[in-house]
C-alpha atoms as a PDB file:
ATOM      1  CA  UNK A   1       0.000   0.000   0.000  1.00  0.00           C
ATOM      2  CA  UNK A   2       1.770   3.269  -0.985  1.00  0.00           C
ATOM      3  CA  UNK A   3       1.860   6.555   1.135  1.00  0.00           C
ATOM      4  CA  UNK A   4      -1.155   7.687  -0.230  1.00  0.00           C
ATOM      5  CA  UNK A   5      -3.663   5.524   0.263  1.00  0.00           C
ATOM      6  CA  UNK A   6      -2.291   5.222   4.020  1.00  0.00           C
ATOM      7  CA  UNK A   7      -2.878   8.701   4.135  1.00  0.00           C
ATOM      8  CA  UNK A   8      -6.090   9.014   2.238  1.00  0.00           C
ATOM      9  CA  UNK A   9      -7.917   5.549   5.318  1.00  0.00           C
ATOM     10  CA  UNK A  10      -6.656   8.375   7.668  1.00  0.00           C
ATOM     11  CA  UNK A  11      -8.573  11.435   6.772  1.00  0.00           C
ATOM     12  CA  UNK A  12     -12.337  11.352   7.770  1.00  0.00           C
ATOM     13  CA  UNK A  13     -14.673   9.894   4.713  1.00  0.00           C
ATOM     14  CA  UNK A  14     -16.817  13.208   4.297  1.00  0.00           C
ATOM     15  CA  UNK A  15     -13.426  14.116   3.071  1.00  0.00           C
ATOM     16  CA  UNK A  16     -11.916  11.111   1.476  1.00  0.00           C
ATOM     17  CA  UNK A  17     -13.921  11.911  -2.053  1.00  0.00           C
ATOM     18  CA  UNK A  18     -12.146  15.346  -2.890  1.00  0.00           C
ATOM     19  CA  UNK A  19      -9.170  14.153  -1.959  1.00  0.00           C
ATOM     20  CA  UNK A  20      -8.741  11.537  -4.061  1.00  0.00           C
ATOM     21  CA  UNK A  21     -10.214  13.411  -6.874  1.00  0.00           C
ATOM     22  CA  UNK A  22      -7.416  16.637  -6.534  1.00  0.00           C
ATOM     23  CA  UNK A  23      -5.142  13.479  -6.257  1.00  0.00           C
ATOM     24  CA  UNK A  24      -6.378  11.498  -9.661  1.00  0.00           C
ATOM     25  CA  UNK A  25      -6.546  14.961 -11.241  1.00  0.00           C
ATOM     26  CA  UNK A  26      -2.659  16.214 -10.570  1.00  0.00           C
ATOM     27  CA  UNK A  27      -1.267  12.809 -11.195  1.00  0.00           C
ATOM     28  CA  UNK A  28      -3.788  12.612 -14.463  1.00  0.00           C
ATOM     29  CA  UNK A  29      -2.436  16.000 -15.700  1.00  0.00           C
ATOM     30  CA  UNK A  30       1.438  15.281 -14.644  1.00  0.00           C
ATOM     31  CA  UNK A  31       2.201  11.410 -14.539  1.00  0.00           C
ATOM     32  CA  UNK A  32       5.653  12.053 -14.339  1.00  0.00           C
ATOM     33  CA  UNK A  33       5.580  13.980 -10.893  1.00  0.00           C
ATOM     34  CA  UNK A  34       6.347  12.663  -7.685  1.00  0.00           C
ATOM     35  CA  UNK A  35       4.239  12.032  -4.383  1.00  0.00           C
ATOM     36  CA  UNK A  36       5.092  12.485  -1.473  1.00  0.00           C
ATOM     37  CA  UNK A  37       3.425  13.747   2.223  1.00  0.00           C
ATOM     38  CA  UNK A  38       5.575  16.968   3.087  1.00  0.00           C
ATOM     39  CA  UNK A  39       3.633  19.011   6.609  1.00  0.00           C
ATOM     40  CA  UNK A  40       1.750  16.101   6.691  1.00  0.00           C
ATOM     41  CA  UNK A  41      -0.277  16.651   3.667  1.00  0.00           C
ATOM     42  CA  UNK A  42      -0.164  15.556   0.074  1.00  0.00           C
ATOM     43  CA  UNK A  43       2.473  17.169  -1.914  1.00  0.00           C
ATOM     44  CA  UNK A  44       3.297  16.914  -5.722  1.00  0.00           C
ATOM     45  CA  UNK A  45       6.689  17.535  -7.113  1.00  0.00           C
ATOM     46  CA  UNK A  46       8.240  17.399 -10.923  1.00  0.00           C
ATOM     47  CA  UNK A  47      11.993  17.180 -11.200  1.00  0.00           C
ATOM     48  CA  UNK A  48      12.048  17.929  -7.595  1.00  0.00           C
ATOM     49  CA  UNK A  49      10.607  21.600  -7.816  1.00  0.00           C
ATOM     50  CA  UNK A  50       7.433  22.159  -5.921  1.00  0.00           C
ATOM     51  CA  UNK A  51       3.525  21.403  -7.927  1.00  0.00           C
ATOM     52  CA  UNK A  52       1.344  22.058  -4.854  1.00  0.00           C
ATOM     53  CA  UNK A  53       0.669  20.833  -1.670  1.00  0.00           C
ATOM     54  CA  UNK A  54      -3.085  20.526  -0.438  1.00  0.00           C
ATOM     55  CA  UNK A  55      -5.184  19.755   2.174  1.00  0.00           C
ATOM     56  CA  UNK A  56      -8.979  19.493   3.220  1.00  0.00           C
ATOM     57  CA  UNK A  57     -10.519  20.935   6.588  1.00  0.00           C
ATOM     58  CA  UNK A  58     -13.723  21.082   7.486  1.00  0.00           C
ATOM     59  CA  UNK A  59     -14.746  24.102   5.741  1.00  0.00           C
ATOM     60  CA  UNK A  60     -12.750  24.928   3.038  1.00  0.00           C
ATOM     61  CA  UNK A  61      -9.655  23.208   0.606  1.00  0.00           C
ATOM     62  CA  UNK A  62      -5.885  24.450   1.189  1.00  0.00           C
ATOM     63  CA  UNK A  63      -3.918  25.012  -1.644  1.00  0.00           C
ATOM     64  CA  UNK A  64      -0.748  25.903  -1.178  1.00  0.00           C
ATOM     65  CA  UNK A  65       1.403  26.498  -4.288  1.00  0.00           C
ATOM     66  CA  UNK A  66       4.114  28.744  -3.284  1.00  0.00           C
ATOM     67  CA  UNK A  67       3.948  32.303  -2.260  1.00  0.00           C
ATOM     68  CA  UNK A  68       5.901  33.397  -5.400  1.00  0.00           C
ATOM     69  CA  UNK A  69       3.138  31.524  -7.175  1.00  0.00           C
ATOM     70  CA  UNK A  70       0.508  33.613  -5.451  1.00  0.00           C
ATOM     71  CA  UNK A  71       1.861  37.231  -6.382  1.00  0.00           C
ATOM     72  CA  UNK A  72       2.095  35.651 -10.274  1.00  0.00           C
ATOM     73  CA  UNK A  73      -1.191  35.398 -10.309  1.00  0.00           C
ATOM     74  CA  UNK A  74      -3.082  37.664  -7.095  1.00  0.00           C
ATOM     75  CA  UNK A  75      -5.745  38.772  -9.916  1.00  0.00           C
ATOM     76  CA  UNK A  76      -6.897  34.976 -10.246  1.00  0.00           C
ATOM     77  CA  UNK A  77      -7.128  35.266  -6.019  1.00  0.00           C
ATOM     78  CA  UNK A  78      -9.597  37.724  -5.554  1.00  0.00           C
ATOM     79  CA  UNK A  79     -12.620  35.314  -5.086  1.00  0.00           C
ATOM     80  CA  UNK A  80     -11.081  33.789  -2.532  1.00  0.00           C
ATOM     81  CA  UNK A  81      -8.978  34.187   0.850  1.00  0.00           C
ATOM     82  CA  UNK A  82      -5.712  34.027   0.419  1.00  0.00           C
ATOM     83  CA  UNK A  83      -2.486  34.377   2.379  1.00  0.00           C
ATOM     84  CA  UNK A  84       1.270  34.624   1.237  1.00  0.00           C
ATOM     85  CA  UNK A  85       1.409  31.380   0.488  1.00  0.00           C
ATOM     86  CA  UNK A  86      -2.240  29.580   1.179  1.00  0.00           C
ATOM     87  CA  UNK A  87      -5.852  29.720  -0.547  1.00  0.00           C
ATOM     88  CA  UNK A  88      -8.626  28.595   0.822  1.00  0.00           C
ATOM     89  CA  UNK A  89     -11.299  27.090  -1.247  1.00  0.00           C
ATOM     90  CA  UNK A  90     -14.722  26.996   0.692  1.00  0.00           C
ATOM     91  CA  UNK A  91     -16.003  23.460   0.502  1.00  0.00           C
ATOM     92  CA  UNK A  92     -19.156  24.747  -0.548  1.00  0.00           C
ATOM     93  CA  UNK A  93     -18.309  25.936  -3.746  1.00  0.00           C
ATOM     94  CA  UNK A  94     -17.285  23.828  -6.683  1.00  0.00           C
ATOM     95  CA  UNK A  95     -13.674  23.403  -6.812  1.00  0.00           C
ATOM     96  CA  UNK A  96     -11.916  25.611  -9.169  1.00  0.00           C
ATOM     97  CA  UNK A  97      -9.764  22.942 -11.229  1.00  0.00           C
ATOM     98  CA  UNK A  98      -8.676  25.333 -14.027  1.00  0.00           C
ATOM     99  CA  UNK A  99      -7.200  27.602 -11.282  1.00  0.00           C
ATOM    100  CA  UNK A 100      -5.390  24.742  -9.379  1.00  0.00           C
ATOM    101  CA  UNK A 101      -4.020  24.112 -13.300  1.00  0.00           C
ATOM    102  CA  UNK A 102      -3.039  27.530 -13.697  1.00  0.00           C
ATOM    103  CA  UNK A 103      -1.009  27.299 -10.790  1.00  0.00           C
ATOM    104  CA  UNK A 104       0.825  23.603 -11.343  1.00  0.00           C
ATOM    105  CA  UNK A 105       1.425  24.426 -14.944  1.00  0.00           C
ATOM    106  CA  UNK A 106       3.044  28.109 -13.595  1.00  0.00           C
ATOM    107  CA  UNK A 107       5.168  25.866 -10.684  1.00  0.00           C
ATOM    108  CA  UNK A 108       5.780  23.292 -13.701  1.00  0.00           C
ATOM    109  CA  UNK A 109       7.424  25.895 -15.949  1.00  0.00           C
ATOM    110  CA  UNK A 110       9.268  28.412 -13.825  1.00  0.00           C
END
């Protein structure tokens, strides 16, 4: 059993189905990358530079992309709260995938 699904039986179920979908998506769009559990949460890497980490809570989705990532692309932010280096997704909304592809494909090139 690899780290993930470890990880993935350890997170409560009203949880479990997001995760694995972020998960399916970022390997799906970079098969090539690595996984790994960096802070305790899921973190995906190509040719060891950072993807994004992520993590669900109760309320809302972490993503957490880099906080040079973040100032490339604050106008893409303003929906949401946002830190130096965190967004937070509110669980109620539908997930944003074209923004967390934005941001892998800007880690993925820089």
């Amino acid at each position: 059993m690899n780290n993930f699904n470890t990880f993935l039986q350890g997170k409560p179920l009203d949880n479990q189905s997001i995760i694995l979908e972020l998960h399916t998506t970022i390997m799906s769009w970079y098969p090539e990358c690595d996984f790994s559990l960096s802070y305790s949460i899921p973190t995906y890497k190509l040719n060891k530079k950072l993807l994004i980490h992520f993590n669900v809570y109760k309320h809302h989705i972490g993503l957490y992309p880099g906080p040079e990532t973040l100032l490339k692309h604050h106008e893409l932010l303003s929906g949401y709260r946002s830190s130096k280096g965190a967004i937070q997704i509110p669980r109620h909304q539908s997930f944003p995938f074209d923004l967390l592809k934005v941001l892998c494909d800007s880690n993925a090139k820089d």
